[in-house]
N, C-alpha and C. Protein backbone atom coordinates (compact mmCIF):
# COMPACT_ATOMS: atom_id res chain seq x y z
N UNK A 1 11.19 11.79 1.02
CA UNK A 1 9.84 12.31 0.99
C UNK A 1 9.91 13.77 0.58
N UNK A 2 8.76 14.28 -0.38
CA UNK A 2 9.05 15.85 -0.65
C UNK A 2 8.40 16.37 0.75
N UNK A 3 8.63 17.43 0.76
CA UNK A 3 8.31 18.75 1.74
C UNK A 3 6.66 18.58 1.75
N UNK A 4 5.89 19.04 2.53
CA UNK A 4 4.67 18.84 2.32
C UNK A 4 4.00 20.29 1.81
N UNK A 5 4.78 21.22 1.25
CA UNK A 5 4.15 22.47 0.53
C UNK A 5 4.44 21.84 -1.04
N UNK A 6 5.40 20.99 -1.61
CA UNK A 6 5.91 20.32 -2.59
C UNK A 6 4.83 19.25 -3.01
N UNK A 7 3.90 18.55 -1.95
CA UNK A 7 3.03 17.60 -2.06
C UNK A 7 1.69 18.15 -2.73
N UNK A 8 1.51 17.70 -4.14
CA UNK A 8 0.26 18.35 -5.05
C UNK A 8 -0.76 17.05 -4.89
N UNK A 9 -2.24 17.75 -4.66
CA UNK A 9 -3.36 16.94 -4.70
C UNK A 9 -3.65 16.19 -5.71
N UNK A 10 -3.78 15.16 -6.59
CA UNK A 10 -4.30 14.95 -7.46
C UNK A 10 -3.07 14.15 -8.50
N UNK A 11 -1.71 14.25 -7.70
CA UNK A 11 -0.69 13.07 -7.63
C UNK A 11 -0.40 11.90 -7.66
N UNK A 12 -0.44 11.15 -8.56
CA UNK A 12 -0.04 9.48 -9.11
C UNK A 12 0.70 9.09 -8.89
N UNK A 13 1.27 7.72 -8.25
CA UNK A 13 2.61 7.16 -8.76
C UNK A 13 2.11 5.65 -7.99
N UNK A 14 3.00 4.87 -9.35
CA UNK A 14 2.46 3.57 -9.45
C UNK A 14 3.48 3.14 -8.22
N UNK A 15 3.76 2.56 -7.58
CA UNK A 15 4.89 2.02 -6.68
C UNK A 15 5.39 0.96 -6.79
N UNK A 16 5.05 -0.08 -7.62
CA UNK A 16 5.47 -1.41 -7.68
C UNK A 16 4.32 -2.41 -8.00
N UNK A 17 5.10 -3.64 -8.28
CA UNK A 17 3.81 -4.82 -8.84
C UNK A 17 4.77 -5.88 -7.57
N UNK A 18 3.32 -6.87 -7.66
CA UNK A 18 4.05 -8.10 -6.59
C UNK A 18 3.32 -9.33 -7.19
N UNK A 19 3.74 -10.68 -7.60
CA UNK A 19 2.91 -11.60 -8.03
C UNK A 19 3.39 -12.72 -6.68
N UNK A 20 1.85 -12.76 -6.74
CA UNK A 20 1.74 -13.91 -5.50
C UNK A 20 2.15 -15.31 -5.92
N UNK A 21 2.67 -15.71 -4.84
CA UNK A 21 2.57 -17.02 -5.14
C UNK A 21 2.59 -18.15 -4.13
N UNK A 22 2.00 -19.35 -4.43
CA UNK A 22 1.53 -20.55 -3.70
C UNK A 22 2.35 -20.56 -2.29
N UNK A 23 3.29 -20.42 -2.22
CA UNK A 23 4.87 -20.77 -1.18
C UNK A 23 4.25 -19.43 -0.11
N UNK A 24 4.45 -17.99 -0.91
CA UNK A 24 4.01 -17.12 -0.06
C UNK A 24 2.78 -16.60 0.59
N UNK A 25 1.94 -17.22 -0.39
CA UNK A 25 0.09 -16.91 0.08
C UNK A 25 0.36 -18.11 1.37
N UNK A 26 1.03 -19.58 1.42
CA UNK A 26 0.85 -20.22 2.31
C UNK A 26 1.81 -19.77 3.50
N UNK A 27 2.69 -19.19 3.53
CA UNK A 27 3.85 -18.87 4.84
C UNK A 27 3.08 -17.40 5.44
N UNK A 28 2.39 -16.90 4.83
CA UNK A 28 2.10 -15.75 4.95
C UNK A 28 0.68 -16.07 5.88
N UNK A 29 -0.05 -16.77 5.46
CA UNK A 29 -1.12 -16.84 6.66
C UNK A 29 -1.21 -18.14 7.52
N UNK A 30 -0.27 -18.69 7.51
CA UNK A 30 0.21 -19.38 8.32
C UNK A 30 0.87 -18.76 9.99
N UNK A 31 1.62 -17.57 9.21
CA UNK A 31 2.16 -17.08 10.17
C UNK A 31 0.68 -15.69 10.77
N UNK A 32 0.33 -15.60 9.88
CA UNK A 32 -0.41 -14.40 10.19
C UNK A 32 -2.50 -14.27 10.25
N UNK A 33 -2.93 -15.72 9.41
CA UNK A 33 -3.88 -15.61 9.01
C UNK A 33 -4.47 -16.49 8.32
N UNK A 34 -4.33 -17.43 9.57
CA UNK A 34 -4.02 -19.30 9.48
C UNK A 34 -5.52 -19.77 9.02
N UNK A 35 -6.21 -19.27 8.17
CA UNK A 35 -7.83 -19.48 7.96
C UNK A 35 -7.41 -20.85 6.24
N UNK A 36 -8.95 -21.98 6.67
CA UNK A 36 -8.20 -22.55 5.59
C UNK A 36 -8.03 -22.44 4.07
N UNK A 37 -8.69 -21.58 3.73
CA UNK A 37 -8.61 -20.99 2.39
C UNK A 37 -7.32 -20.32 2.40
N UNK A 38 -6.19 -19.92 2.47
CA UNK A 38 -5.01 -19.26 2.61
C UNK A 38 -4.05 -20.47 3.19
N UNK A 39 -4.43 -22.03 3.59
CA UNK A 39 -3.14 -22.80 3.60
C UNK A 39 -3.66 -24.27 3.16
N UNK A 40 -4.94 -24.38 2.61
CA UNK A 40 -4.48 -25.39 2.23
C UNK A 40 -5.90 -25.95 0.74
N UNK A 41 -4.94 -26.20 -0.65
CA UNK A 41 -5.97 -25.77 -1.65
C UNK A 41 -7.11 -26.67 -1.44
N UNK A 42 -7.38 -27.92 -1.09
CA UNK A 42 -8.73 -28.92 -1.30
C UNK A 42 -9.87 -27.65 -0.25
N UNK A 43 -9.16 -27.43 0.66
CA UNK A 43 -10.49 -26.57 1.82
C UNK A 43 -10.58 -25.60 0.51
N UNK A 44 -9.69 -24.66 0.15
CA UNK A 44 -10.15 -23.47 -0.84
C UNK A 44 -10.75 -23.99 -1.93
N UNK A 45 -10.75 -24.75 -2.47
CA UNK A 45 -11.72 -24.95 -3.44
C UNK A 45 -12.86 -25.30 -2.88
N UNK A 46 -13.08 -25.84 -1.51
CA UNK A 46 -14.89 -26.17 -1.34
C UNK A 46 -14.99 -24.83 -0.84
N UNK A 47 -14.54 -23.91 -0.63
CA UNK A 47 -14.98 -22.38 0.06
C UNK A 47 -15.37 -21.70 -1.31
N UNK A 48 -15.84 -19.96 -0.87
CA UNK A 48 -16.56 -19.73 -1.31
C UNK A 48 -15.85 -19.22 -2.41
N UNK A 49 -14.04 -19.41 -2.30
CA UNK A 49 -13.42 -18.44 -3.14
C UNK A 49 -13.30 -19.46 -4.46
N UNK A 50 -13.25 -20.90 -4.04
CA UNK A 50 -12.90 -21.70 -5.07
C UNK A 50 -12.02 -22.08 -5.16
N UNK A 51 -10.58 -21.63 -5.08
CA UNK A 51 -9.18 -21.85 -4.86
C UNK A 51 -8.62 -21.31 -4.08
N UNK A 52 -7.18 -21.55 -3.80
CA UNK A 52 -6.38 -21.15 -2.56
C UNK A 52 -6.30 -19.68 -3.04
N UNK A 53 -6.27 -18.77 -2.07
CA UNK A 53 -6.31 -16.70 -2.18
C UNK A 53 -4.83 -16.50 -1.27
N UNK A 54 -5.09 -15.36 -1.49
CA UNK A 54 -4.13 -14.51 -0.56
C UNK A 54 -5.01 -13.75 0.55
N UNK A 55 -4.34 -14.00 1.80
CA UNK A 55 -4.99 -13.24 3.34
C UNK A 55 -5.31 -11.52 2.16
N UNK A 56 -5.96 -10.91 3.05
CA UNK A 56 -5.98 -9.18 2.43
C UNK A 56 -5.41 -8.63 3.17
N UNK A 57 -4.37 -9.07 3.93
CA UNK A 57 -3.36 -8.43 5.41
C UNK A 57 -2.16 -8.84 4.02
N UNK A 58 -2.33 -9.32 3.52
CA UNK A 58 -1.04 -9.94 2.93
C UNK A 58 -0.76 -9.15 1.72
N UNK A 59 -2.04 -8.94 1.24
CA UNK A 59 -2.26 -7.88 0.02
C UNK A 59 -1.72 -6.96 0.60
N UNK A 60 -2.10 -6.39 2.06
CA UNK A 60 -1.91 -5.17 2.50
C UNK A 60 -0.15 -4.22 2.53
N UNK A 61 0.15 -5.72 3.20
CA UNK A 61 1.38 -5.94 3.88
C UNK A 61 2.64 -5.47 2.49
N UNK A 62 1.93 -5.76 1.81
CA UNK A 62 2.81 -6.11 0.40
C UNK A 62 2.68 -4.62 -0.33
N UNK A 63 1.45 -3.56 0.08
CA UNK A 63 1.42 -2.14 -0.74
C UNK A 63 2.45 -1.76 0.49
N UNK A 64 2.26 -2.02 1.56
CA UNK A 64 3.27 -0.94 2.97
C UNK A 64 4.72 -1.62 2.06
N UNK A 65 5.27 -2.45 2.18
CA UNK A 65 6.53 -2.74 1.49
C UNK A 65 7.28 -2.08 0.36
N UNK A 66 5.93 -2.64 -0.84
CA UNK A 66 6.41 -1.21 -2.01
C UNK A 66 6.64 0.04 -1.84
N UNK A 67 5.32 0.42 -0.88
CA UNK A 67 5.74 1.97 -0.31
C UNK A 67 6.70 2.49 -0.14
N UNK A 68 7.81 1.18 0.66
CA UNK A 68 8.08 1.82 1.46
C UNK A 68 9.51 2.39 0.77
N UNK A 69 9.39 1.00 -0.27
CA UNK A 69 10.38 0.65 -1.16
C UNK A 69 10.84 2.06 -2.23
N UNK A 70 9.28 2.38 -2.68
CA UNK A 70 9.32 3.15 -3.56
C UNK A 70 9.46 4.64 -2.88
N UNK A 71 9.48 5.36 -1.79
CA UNK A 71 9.84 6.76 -0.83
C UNK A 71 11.43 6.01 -1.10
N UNK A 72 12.16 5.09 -0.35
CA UNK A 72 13.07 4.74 -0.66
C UNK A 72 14.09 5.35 -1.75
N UNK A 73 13.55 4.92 -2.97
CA UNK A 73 14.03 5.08 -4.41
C UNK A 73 13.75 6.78 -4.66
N UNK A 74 12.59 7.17 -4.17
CA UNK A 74 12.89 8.63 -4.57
C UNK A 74 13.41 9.60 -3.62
N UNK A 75 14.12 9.14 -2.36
CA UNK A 75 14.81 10.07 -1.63
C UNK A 75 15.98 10.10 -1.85
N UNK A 76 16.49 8.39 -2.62
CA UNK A 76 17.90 8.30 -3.23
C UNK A 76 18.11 9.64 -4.37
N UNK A 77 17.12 9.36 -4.92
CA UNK A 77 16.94 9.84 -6.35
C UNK A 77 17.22 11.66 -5.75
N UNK A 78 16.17 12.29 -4.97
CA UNK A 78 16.31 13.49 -4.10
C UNK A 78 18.13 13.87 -3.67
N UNK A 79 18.48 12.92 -3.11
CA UNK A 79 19.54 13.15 -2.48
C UNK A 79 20.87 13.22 -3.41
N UNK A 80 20.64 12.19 -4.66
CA UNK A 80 21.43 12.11 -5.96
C UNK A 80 21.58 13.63 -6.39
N UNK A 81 20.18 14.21 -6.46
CA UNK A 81 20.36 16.03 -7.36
C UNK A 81 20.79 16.71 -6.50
N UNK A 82 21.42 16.61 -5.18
CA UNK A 82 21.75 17.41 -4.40
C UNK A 82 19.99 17.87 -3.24
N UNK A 83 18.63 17.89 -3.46
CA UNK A 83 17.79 18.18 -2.73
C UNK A 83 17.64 18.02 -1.94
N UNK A 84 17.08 18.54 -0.55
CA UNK A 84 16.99 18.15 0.89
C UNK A 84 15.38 17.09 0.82
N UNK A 85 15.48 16.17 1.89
CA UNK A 85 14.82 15.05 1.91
C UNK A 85 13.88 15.64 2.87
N UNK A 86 12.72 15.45 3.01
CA UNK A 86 11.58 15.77 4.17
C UNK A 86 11.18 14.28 4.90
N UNK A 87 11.18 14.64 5.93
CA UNK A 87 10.82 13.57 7.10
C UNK A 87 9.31 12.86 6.79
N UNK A 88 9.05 11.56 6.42
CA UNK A 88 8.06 11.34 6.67
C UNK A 88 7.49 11.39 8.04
N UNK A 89 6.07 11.33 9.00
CA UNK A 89 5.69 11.64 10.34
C UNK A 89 5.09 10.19 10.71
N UNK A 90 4.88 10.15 11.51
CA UNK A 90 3.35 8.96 11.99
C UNK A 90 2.31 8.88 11.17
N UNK A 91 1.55 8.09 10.93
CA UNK A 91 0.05 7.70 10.27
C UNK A 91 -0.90 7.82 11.26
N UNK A 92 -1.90 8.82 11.73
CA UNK A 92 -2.72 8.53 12.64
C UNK A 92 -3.95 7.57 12.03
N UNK A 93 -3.55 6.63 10.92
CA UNK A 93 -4.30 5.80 10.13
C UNK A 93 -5.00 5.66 9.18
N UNK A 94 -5.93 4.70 8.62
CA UNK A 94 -6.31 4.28 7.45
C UNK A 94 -8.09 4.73 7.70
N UNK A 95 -8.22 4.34 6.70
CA UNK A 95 -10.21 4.33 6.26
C UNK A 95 -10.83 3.89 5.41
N UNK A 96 -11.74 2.90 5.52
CA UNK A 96 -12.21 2.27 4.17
C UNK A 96 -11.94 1.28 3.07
N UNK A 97 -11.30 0.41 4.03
CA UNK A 97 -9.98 -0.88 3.54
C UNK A 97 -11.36 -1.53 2.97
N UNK A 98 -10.69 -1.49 1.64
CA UNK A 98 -11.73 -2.87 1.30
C UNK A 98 -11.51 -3.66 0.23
N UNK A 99 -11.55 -4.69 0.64
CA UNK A 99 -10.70 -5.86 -0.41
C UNK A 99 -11.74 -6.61 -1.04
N UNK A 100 -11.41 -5.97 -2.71
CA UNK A 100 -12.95 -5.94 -3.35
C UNK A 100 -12.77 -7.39 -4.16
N UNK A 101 -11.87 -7.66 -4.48
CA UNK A 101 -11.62 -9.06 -5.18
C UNK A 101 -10.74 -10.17 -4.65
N UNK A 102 -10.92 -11.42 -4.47
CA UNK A 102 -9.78 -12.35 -3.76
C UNK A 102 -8.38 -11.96 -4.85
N UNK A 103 -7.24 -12.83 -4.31
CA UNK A 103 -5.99 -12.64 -4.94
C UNK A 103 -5.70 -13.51 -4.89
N UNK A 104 -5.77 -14.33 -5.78
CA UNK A 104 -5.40 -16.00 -6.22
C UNK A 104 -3.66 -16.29 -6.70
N UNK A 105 -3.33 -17.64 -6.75
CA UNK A 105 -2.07 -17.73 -6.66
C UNK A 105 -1.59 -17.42 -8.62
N UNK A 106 -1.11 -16.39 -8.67
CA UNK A 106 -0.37 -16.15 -9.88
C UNK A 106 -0.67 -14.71 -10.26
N UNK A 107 -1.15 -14.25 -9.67
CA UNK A 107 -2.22 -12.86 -9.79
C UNK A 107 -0.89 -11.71 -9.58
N UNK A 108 -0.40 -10.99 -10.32
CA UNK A 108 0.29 -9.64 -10.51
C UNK A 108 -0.36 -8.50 -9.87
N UNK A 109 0.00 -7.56 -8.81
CA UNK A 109 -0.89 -6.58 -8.65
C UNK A 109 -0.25 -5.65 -8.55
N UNK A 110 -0.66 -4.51 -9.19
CA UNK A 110 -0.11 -3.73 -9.27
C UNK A 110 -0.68 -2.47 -8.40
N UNK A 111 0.42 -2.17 -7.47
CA UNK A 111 -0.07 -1.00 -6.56
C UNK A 111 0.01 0.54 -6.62
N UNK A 112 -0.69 1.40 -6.66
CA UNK A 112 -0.58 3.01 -6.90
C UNK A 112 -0.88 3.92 -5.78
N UNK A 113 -0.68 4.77 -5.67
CA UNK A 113 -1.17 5.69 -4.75
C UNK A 113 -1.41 7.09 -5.42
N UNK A 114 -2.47 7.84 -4.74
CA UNK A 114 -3.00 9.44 -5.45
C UNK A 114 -3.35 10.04 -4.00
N UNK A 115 -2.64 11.36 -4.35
CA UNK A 115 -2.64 12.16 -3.09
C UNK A 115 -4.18 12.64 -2.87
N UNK A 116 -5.19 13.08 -2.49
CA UNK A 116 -6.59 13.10 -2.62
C UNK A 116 -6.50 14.29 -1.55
N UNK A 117 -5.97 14.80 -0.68
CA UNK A 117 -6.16 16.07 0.19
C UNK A 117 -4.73 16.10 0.95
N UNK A 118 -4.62 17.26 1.62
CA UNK A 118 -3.49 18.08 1.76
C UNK A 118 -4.24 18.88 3.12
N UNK A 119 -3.65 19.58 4.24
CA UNK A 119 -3.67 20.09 5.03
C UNK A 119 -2.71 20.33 6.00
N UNK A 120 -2.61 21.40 6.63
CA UNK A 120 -1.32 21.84 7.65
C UNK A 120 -2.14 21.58 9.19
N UNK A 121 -1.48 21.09 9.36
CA UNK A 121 -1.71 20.67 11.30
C UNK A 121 -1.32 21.85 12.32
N UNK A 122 -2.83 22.33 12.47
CA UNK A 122 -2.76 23.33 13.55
C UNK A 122 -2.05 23.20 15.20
N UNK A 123 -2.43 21.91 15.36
CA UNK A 123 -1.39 21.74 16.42
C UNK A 123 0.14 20.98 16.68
N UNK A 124 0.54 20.45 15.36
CA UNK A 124 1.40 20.98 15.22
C UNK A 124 2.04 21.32 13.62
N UNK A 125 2.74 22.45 14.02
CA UNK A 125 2.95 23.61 12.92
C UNK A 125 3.82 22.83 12.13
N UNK A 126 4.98 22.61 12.76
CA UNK A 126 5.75 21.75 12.04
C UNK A 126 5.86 20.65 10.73
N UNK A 127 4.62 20.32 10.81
CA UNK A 127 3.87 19.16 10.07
C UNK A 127 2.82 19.51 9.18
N UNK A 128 2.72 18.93 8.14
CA UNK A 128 1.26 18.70 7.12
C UNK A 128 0.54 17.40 7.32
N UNK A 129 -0.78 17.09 7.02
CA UNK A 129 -0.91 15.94 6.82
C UNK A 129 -1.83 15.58 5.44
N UNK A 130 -1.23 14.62 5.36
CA UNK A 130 -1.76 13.90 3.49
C UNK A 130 -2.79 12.79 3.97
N UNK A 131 -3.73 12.60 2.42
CA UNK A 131 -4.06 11.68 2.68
C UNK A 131 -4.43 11.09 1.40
N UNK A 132 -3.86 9.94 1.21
CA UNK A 132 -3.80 9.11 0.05
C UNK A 132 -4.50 8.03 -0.12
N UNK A 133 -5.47 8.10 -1.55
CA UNK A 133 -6.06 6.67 -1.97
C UNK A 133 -5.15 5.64 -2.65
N UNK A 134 -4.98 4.92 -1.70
CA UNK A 134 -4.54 3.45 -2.57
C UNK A 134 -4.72 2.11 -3.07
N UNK A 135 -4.57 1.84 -3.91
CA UNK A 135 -5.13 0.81 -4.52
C UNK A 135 -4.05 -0.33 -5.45
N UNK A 136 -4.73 -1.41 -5.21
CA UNK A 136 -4.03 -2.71 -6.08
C UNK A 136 -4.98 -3.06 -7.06
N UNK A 137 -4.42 -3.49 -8.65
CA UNK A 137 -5.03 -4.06 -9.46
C UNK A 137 -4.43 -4.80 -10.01
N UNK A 138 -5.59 -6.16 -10.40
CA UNK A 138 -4.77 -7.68 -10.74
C UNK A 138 -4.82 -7.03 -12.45
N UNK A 139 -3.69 -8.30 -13.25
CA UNK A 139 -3.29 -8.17 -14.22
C UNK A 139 -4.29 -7.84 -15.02
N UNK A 140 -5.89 -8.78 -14.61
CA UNK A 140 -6.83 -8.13 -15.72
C UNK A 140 -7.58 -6.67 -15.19
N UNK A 141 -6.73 -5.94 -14.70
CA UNK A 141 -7.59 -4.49 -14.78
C UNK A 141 -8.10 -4.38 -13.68
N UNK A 142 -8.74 -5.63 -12.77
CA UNK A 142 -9.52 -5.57 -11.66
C UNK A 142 -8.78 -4.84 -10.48
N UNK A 143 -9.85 -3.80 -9.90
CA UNK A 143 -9.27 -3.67 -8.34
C UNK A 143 -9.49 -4.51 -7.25
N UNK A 144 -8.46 -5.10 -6.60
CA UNK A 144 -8.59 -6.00 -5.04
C UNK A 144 -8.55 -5.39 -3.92
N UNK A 145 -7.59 -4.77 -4.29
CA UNK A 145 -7.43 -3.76 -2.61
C UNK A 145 -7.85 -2.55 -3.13
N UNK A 146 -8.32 -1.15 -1.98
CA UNK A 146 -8.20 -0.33 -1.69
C UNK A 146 -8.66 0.58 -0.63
N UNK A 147 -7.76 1.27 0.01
CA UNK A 147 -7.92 2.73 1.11
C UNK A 147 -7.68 3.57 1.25
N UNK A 148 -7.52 4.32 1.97
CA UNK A 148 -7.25 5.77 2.27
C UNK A 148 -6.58 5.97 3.32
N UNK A 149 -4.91 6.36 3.28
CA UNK A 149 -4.35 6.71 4.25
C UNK A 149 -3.63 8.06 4.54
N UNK A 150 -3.65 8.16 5.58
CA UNK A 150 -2.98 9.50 6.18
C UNK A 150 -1.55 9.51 6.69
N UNK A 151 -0.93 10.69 6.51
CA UNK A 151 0.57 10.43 7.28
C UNK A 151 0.78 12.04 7.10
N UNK A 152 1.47 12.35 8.36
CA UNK A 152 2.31 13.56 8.56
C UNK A 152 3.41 13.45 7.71
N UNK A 153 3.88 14.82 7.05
CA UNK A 153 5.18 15.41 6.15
C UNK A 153 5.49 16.57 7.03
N UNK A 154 6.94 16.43 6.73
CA UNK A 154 7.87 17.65 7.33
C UNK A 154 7.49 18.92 6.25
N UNK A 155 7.43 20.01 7.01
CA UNK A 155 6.99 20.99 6.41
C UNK A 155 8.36 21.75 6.33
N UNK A 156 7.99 22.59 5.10
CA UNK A 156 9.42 23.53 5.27
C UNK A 156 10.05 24.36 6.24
N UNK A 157 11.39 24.36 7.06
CA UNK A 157 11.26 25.51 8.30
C UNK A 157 11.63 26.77 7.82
């Protein structure tokens, strides 16, 4: 993670794509979000979506992964040039989840995040906190997911 004086507002980065599919839209809300549009296709097609979808916990589940994947890849990358790594903090949470399109089985989405505000935490000094819009879009352009989350960064000592 960069430093949170290093963290610029108005910051892009795509994090990864995930294509759903039949096996995982069904294990996935089975275990998590057993509704019958998400396990079994004859119910999803008489519903309102038409065909079998993906839970939006599942959509969700799947940007926290890339995330987490992609901080991952650039602290390697950090640590490769010799740079010191900054602590990611806690999330005191999200805002405004809203899952604007279903996610049908074959659907590519591609997930991004943009830093949208920046601030230092008065109580504690130690820390900044961010807060990022993120979003998924299926192969044709469409957005399905998106929110706004927050998380503490190690600040420089």
């Amino acid at each position: 993670m960069k430093f949170w004086e290093d963290i610029v507002v108005g910051e892009r980065a795509e994090i990864g794509r995930h294509t759903f599919t039949t096996e995982a839209i069904k294990a996935f809300a089975r275990a998590f979000d057993p509704q019958p549009f998400h396990i079994d296709e004859a119910a999803a097609a008489r519903s309102h979506f038409g065909a079998l979808c993906a839970s939006g916990w599942h959509t969700a589940s799947v940007w926290m992964r890339l995330m987490i994947d992609h901080e991952n890849r650039e602290d390697a990358a950090r640590l490769a040039r010799g740079e010191a790594v900054a602590t990611l903090g806690p999330s005191p949470g999200f805002r405004e989840l809203k899952w604007q399109r279903p996610v049908y089985v074959g659907d590519t989405i591609t997930y991004a995040t943009e830093v949208i505000d920046k601030r230092a935490s008065n109580s504690r000094p130690q820390w900044g906190l961010m807060s990022i819009r993120n979003s998924g879009v299926n192969q044709k352009g469409e957005t399905v997911i998106s929110f706004i989350s927050a998380a503490f960064v190690e600040r420089r000592k």
